[in-house]
N, C-alpha and C. Protein backbone atom coordinates (compact mmCIF):
# COMPACT_ATOMS: atom_id res chain seq x y z
N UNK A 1 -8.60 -26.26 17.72
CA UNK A 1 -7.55 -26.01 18.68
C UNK A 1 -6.48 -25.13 18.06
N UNK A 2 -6.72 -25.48 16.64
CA UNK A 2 -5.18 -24.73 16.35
C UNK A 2 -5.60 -23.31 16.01
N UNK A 3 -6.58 -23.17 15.67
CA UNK A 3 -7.14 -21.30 15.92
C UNK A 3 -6.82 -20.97 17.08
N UNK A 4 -7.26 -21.38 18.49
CA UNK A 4 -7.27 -21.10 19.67
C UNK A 4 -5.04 -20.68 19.95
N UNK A 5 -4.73 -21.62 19.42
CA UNK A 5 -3.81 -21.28 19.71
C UNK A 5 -2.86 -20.16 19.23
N UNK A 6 -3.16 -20.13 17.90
CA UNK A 6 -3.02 -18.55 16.89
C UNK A 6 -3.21 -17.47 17.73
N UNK A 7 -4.59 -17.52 18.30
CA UNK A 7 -5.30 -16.17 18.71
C UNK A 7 -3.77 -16.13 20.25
N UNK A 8 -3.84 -17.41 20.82
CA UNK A 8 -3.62 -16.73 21.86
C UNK A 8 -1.73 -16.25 21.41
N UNK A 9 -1.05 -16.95 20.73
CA UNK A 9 0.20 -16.33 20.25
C UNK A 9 -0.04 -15.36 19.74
N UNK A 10 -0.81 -14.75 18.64
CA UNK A 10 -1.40 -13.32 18.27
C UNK A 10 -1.14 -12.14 19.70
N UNK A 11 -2.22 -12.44 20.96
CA UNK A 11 -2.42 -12.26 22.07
C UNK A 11 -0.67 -11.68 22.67
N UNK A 12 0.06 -12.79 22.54
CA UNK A 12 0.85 -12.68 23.40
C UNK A 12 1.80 -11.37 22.48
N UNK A 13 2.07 -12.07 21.42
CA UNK A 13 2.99 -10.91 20.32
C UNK A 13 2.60 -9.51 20.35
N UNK A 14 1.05 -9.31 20.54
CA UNK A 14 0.38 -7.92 20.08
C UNK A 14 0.72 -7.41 21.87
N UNK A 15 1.22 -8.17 22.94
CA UNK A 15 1.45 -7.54 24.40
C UNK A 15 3.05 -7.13 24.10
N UNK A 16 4.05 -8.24 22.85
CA UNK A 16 4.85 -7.79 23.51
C UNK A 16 5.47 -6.38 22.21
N UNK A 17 4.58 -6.34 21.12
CA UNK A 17 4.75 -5.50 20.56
C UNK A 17 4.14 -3.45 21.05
N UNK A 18 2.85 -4.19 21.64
CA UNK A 18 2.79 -3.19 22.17
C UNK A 18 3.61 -2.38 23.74
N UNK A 19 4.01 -3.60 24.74
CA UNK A 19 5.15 -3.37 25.54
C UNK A 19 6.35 -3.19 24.86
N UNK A 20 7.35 -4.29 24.72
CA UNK A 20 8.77 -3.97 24.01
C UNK A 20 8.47 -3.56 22.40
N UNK A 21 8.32 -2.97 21.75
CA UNK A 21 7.95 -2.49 20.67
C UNK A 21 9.23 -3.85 19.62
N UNK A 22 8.29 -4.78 19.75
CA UNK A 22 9.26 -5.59 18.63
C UNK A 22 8.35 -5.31 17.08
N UNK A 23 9.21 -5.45 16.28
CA UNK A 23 8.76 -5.17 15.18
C UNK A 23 8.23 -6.24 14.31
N UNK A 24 7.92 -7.60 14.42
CA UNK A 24 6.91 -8.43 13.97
C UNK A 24 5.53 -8.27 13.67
N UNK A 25 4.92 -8.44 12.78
CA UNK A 25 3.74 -8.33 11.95
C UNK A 25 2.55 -9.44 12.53
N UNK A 26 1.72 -8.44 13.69
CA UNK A 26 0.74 -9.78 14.72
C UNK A 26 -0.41 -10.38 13.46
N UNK A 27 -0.18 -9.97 12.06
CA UNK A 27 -1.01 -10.32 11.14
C UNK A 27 -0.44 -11.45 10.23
N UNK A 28 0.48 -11.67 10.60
CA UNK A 28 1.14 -13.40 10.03
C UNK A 28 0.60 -14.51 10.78
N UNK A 29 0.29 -14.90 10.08
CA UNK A 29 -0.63 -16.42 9.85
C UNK A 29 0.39 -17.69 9.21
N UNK A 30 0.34 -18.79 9.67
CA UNK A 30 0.94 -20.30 9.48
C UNK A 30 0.50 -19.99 7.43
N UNK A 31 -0.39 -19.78 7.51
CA UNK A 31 -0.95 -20.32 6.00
C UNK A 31 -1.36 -18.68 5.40
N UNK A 32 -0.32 -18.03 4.24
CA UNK A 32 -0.71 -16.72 4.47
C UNK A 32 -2.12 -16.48 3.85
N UNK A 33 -2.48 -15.01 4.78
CA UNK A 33 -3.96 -14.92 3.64
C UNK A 33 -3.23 -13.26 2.43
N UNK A 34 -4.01 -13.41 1.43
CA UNK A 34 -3.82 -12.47 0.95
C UNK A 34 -5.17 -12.40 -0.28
N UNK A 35 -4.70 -10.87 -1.19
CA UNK A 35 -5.97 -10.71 -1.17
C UNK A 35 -5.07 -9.71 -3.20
N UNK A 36 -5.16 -10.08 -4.19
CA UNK A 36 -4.99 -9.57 -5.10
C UNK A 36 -5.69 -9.08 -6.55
N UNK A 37 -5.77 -7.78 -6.87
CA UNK A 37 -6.29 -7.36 -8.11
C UNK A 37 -5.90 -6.45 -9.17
N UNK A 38 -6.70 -6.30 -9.84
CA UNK A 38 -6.39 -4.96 -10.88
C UNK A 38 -6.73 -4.15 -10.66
N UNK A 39 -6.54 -2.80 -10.91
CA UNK A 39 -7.31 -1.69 -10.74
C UNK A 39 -6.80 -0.74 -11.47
N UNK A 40 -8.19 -0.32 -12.29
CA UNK A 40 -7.96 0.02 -14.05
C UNK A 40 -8.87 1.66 -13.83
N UNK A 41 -8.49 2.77 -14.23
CA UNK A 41 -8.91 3.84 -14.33
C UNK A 41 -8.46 4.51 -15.53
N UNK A 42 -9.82 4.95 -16.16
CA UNK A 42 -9.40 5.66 -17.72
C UNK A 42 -8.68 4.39 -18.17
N UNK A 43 -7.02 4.90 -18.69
CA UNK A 43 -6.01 4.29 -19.43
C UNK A 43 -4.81 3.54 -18.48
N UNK A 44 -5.03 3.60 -17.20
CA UNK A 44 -3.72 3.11 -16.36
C UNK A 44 -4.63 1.59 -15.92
N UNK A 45 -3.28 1.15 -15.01
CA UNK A 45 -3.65 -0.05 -14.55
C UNK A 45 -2.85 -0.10 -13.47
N UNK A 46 -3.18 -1.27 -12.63
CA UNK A 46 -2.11 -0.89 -11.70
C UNK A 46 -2.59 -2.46 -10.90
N UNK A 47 -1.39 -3.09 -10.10
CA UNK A 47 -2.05 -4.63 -9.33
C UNK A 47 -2.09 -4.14 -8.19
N UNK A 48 -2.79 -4.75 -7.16
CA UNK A 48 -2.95 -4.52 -5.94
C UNK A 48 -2.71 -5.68 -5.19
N UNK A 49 -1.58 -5.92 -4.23
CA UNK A 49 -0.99 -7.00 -3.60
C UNK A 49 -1.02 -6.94 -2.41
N UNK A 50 -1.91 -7.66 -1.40
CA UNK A 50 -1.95 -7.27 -0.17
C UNK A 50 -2.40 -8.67 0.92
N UNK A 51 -2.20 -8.23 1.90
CA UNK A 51 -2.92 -9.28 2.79
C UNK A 51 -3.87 -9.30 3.43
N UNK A 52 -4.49 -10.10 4.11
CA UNK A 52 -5.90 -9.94 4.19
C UNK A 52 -6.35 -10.69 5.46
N UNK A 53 -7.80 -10.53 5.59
CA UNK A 53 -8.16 -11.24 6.91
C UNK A 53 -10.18 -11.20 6.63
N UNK A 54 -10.65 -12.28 7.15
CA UNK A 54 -12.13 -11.55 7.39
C UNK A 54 -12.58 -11.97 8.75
N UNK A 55 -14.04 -11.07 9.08
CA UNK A 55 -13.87 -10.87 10.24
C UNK A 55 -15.33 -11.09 10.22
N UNK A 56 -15.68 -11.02 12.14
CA UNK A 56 -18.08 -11.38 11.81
C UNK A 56 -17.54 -10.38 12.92
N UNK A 57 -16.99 -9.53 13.19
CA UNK A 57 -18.04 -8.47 14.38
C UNK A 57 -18.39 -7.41 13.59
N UNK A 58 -19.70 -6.82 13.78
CA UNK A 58 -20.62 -6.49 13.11
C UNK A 58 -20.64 -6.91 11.45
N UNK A 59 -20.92 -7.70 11.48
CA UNK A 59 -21.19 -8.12 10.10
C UNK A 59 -20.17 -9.08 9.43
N UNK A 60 -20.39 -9.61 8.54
CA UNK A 60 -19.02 -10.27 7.62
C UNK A 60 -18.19 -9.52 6.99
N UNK A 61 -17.02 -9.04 7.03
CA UNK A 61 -16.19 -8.25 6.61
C UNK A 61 -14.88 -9.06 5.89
N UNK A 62 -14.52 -8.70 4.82
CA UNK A 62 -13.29 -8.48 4.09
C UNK A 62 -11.93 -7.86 4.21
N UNK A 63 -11.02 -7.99 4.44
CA UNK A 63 -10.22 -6.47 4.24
C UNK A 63 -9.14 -6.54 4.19
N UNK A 64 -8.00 -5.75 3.25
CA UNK A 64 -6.60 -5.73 3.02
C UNK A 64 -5.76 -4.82 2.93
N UNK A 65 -4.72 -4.81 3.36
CA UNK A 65 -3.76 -3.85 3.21
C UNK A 65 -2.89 -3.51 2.34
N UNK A 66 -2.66 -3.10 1.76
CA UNK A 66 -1.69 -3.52 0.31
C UNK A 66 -0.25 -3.72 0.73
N UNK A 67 0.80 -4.09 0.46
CA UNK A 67 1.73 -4.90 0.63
C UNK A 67 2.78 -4.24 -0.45
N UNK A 68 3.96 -3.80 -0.29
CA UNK A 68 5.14 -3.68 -1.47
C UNK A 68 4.26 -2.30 -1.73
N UNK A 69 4.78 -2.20 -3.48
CA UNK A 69 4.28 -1.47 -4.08
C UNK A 69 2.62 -0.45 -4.08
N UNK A 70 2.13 -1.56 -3.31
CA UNK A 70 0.64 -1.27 -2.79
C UNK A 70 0.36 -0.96 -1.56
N UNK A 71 1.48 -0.66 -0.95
CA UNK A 71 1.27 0.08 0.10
C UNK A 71 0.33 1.73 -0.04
N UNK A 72 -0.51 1.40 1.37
CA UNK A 72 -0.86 2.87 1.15
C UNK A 72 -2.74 2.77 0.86
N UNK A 73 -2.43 1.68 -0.33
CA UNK A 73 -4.19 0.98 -0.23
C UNK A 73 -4.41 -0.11 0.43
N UNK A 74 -6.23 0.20 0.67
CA UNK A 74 -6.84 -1.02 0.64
C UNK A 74 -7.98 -1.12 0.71
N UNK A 75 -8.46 -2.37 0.96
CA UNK A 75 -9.61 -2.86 -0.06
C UNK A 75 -10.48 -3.71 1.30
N UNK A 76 -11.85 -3.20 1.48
CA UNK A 76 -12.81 -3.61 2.27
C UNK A 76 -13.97 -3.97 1.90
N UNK A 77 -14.61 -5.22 1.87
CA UNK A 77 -15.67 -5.27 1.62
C UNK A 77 -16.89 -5.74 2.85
N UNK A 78 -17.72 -5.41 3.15
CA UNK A 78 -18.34 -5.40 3.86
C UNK A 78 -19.82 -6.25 3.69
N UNK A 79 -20.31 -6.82 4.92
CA UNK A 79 -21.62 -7.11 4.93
C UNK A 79 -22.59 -6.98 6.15
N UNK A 80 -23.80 -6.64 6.27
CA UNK A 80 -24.45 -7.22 7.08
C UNK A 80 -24.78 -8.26 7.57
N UNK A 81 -24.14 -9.62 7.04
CA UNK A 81 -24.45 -11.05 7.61
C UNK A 81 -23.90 -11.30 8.66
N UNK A 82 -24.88 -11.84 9.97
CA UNK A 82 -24.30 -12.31 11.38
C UNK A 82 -23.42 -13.32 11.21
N UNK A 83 -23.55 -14.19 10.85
CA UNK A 83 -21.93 -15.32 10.44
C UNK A 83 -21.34 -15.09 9.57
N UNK A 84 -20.31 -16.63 9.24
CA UNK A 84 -19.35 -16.41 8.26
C UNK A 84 -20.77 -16.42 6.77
N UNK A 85 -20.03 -15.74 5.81
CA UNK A 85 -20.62 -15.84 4.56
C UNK A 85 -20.67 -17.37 3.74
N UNK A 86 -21.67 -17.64 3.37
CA UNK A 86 -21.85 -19.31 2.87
C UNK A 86 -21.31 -18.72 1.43
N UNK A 87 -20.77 -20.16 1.18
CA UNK A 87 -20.23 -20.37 -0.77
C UNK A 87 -21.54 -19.90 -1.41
N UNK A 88 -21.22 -18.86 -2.20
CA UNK A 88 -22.35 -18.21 -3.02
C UNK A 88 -21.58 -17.23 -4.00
N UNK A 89 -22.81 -16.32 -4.13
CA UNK A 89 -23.06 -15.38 -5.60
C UNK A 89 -23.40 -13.95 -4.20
N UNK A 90 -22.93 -12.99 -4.23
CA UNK A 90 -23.21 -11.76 -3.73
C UNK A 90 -22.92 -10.32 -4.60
N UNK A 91 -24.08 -9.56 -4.42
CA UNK A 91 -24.54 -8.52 -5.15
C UNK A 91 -23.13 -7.23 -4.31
N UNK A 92 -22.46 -6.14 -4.89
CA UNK A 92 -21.95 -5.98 -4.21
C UNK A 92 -22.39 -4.39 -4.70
N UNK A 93 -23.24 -3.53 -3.64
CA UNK A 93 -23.98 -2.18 -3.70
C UNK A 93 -23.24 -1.14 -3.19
N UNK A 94 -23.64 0.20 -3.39
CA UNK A 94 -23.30 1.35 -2.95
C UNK A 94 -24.02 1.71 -1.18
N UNK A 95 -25.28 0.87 -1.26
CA UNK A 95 -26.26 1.26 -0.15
C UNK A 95 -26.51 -0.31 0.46
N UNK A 96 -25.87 -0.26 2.36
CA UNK A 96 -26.58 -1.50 2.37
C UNK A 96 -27.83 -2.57 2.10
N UNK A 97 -28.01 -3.29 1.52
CA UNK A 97 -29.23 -3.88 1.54
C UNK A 97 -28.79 -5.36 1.67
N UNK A 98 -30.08 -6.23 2.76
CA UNK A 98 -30.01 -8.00 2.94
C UNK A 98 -29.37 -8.36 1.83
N UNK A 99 -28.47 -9.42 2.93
CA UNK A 99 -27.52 -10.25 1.92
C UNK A 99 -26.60 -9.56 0.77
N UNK A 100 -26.18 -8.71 0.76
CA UNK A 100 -25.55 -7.96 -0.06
C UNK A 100 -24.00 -6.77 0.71
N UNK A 101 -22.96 -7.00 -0.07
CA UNK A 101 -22.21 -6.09 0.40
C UNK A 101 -21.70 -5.12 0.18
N UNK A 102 -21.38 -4.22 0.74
CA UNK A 102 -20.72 -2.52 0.26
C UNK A 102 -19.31 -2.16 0.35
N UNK A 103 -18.69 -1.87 -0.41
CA UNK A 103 -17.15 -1.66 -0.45
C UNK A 103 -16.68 -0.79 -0.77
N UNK A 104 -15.45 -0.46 -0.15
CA UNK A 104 -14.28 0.70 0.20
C UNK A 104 -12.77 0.53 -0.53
N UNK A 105 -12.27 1.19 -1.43
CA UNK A 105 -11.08 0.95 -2.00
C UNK A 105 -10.39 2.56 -1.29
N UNK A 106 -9.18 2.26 -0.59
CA UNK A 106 -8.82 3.49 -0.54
C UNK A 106 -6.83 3.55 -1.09
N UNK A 107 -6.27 4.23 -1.72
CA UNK A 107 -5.35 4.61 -2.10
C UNK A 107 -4.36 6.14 -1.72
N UNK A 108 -3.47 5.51 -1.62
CA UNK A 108 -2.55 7.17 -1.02
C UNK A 108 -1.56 7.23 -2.85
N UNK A 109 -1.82 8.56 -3.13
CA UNK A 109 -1.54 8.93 -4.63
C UNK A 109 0.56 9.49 -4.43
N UNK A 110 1.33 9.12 -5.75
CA UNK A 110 2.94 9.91 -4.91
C UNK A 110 2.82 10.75 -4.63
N UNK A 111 1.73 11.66 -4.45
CA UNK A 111 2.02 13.55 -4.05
C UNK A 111 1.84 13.24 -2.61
N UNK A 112 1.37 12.15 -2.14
CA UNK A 112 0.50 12.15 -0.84
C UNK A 112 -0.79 12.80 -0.35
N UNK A 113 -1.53 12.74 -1.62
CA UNK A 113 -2.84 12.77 -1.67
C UNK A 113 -3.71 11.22 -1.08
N UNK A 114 -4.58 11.47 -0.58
CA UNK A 114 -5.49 10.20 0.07
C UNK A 114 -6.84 10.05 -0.85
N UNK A 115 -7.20 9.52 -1.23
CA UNK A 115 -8.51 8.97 -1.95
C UNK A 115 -9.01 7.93 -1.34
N UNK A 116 -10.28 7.96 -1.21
CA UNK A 116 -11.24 6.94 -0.93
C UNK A 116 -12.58 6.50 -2.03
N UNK A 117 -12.67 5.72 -2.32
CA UNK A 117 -13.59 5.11 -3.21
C UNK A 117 -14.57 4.65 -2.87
N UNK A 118 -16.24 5.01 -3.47
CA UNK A 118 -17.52 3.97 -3.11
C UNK A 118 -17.37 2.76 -3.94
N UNK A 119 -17.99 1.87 -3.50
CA UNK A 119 -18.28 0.91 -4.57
C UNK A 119 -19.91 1.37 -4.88
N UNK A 120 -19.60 0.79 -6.09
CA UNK A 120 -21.15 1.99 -6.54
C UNK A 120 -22.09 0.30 -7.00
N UNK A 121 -21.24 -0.64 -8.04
CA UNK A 121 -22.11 -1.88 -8.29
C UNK A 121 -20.99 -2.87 -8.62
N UNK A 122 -20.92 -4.04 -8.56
CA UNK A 122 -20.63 -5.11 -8.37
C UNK A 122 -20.86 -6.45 -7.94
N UNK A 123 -19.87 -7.65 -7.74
CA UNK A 123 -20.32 -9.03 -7.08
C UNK A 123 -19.18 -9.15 -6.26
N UNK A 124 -19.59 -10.44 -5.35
CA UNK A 124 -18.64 -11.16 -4.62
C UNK A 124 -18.91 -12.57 -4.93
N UNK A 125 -17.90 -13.35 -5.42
CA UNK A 125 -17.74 -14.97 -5.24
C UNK A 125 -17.56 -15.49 -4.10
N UNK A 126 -17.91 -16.04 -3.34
CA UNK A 126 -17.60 -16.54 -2.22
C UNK A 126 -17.59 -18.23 -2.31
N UNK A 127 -16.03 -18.65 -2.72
CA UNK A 127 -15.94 -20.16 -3.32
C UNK A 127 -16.04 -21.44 -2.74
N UNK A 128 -15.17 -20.61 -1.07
CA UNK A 128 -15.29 -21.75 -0.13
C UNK A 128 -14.94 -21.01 1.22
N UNK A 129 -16.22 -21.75 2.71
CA UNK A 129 -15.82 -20.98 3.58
C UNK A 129 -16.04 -21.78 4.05
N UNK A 130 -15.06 -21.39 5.45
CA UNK A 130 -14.84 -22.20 6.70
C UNK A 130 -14.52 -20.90 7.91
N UNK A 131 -14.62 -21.69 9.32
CA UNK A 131 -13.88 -20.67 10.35
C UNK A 131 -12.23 -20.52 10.26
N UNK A 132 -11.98 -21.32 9.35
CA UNK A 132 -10.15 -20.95 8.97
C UNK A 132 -9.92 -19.93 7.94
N UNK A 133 -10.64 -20.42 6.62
CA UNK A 133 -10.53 -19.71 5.99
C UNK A 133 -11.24 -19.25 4.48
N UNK A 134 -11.65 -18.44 4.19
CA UNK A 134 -12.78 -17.99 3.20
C UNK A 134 -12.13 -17.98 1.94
N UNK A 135 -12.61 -17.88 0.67
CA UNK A 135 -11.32 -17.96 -0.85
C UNK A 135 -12.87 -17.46 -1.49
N UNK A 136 -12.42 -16.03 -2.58
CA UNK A 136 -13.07 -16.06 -3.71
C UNK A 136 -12.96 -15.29 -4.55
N UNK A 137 -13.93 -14.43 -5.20
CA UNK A 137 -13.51 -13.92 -6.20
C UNK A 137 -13.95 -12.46 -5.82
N UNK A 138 -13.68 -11.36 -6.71
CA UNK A 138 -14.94 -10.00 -6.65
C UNK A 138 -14.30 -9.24 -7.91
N UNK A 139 -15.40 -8.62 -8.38
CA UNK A 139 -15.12 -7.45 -9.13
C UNK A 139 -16.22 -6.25 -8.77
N UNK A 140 -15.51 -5.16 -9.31
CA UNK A 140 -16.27 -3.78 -8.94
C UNK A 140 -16.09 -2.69 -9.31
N UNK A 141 -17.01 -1.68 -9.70
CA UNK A 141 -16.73 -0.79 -10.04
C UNK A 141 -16.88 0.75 -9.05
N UNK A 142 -16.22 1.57 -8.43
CA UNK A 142 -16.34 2.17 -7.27
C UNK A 142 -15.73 3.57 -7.98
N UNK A 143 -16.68 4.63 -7.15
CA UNK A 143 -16.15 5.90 -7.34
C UNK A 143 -15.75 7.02 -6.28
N UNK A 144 -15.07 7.99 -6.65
CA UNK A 144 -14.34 8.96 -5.79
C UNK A 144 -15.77 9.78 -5.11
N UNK A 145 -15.13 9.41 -3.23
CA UNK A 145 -16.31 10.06 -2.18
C UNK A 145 -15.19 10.98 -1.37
N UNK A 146 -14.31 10.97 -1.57
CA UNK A 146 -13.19 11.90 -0.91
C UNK A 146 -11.74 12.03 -0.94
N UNK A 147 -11.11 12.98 -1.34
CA UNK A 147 -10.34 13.59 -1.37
C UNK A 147 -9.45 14.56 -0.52
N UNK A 148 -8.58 13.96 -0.01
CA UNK A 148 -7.65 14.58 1.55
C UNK A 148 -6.07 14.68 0.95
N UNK A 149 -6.09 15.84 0.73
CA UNK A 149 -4.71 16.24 0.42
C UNK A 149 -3.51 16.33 1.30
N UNK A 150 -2.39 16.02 0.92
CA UNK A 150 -1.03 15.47 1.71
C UNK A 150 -0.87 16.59 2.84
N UNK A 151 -0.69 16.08 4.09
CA UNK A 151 -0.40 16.44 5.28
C UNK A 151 -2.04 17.20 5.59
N UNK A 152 -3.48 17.57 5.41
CA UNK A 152 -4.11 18.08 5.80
C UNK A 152 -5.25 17.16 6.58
N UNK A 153 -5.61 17.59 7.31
CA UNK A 153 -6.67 16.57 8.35
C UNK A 153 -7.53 15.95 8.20
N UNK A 154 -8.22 16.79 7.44
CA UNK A 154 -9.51 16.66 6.71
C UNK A 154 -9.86 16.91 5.40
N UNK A 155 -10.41 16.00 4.20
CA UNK A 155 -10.40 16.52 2.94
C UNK A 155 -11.78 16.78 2.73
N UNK A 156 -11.81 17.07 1.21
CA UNK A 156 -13.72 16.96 0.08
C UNK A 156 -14.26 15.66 0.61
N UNK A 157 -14.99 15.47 1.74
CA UNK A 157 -15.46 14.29 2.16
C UNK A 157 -16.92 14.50 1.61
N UNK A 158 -17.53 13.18 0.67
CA UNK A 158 -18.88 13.64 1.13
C UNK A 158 -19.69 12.07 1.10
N UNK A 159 -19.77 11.20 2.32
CA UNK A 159 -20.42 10.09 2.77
C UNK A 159 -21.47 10.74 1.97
N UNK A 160 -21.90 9.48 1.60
CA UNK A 160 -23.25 9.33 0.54
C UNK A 160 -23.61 9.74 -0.81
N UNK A 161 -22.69 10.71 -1.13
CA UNK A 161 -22.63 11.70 -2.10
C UNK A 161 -21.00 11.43 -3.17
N UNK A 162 -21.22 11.29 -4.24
CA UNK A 162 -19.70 11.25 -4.84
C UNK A 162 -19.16 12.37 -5.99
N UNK A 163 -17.96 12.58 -5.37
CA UNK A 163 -17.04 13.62 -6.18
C UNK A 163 -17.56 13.78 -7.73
N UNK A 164 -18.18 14.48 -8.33
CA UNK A 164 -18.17 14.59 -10.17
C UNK A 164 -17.05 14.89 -10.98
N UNK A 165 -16.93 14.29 -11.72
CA UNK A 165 -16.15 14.53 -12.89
C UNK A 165 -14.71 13.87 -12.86
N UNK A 166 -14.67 12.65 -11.82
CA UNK A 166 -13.60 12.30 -11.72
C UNK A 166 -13.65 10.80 -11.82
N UNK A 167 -13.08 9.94 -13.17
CA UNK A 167 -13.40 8.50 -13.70
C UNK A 167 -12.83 7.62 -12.73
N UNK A 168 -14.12 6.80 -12.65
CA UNK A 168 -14.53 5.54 -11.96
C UNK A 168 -13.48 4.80 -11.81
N UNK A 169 -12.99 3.82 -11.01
CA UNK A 169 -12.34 2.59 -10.88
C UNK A 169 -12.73 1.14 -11.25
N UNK A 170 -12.33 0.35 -11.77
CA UNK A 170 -12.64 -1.10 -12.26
C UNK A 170 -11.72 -1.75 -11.16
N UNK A 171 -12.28 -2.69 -10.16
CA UNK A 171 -11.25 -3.43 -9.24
C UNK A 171 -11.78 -5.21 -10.08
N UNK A 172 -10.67 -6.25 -10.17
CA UNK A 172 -11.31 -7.34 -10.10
C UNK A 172 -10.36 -7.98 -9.42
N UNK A 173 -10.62 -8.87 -8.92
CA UNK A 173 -9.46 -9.30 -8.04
C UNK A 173 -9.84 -11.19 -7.35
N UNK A 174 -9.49 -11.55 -6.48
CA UNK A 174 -9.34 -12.52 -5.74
C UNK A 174 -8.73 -12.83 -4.19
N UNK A 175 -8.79 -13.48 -3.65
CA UNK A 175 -8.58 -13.63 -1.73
C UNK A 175 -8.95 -14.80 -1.55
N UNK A 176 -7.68 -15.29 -0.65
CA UNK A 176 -7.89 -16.06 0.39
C UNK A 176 -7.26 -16.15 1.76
N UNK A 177 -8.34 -15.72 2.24
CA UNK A 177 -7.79 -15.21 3.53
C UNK A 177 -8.59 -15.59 4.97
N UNK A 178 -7.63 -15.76 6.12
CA UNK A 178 -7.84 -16.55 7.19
C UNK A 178 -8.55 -15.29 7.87
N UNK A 179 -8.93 -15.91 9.76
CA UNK A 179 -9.60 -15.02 10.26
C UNK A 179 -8.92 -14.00 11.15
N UNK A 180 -9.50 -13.10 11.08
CA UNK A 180 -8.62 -11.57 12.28
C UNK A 180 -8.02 -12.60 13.10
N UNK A 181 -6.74 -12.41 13.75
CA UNK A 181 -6.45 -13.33 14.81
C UNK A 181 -6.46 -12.81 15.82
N UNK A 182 -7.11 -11.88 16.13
CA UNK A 182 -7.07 -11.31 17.25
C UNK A 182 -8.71 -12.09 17.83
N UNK A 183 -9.48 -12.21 17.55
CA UNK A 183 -10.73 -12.51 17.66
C UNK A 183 -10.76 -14.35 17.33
N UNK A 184 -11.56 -15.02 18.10
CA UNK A 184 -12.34 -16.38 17.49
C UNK A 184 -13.19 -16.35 16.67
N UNK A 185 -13.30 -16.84 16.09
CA UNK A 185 -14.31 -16.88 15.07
C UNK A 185 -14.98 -18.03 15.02
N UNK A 186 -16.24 -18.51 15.32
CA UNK A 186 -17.16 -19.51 15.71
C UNK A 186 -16.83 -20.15 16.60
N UNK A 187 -16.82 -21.44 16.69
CA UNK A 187 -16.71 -22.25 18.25
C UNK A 187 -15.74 -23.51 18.08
């Protein structure tokens, strides 16, 4: 009941934000979710602080926005599984394959450059799940698939194919995070 009732206050906030443009966040949740890591390239480092949500339309999904300082990224992980994801061990690939998921790190650089990241190999922990709320772990290593420079439309995109000569990302991180509230999630 108390999902049902989220969604439908979600519901009502996201009418009156999109009518009276109030400025409340329809992604606050009673119990927050959020979603935090490292992310290590060459010699820098940097945390990634964000909030989060997962979702089952098309597939089991992950995903966060970065928050503060981390604005600008975020972090998706994806699956092909029709329900929620069971407490397990998940392989985390560049190319979908069963039971396994594929992930997206994307970052806006100070010049206002845009980057997007493959995940090339990795895991997902998945510690504990419910239709409230999922908690676990991931690490990964993901590389540069495009490059969109500040104010231009379109950048070096190349789906399937990744940028050369430009060092990899190390993400490891952790989440626990409730469901889209815009949507039900099981019954």
């Amino acid at each position: 009941m108390k999902s049902r009732e989220c969604n439908l206050r979600t519901a009502v906030l996201l009418s009156i934000v999109v009518v009276g443009g109030a400025c409340e966040n329809p992604l606050e949740q009673a119990d927050p979710s959020w979603v935090r890591a490292t992310v290590v390239q060459a010699d820098s480092s940097a945390a990634f602080t964000g909030d989060g949500f997962f979702g089952t339309t098309q597939g089991f999904s992950i995903a966060s926005r970065g928050q503060g300082e981390s604005e600008g990224e975020t972090v998706i992980l994806s699956s092909s599984l029709d329900a929620l994801a069971a407490p397990g061990f998940y392989l985390l690939t560049q190319t979908p394959r069963a039971g396994s998921f594929t992930g997206v790190y994307r970052r806006v650089l100070e010049d206002g450059t845009k980057e997007r990241y493959a995940v090339t190999s990795g895991e997902v922990i998945v510690a504990g799940s419910s239709h409230e709320r999922v908690e676990g772990a991931f690490s990964f290593t993901a590389e540069l698939f495009c490059r969109t420079p500040a104010g231009a439309i379109q950048g070096q995109c190349h789906p399937g194919s990744l940028i050369p000569g430009v060092e990899p990302l190390a993400v490891e991180g952790s989440f626990s995070v409730g469901p889209y509230p815009i949507f039900t999630v099981g019954s």
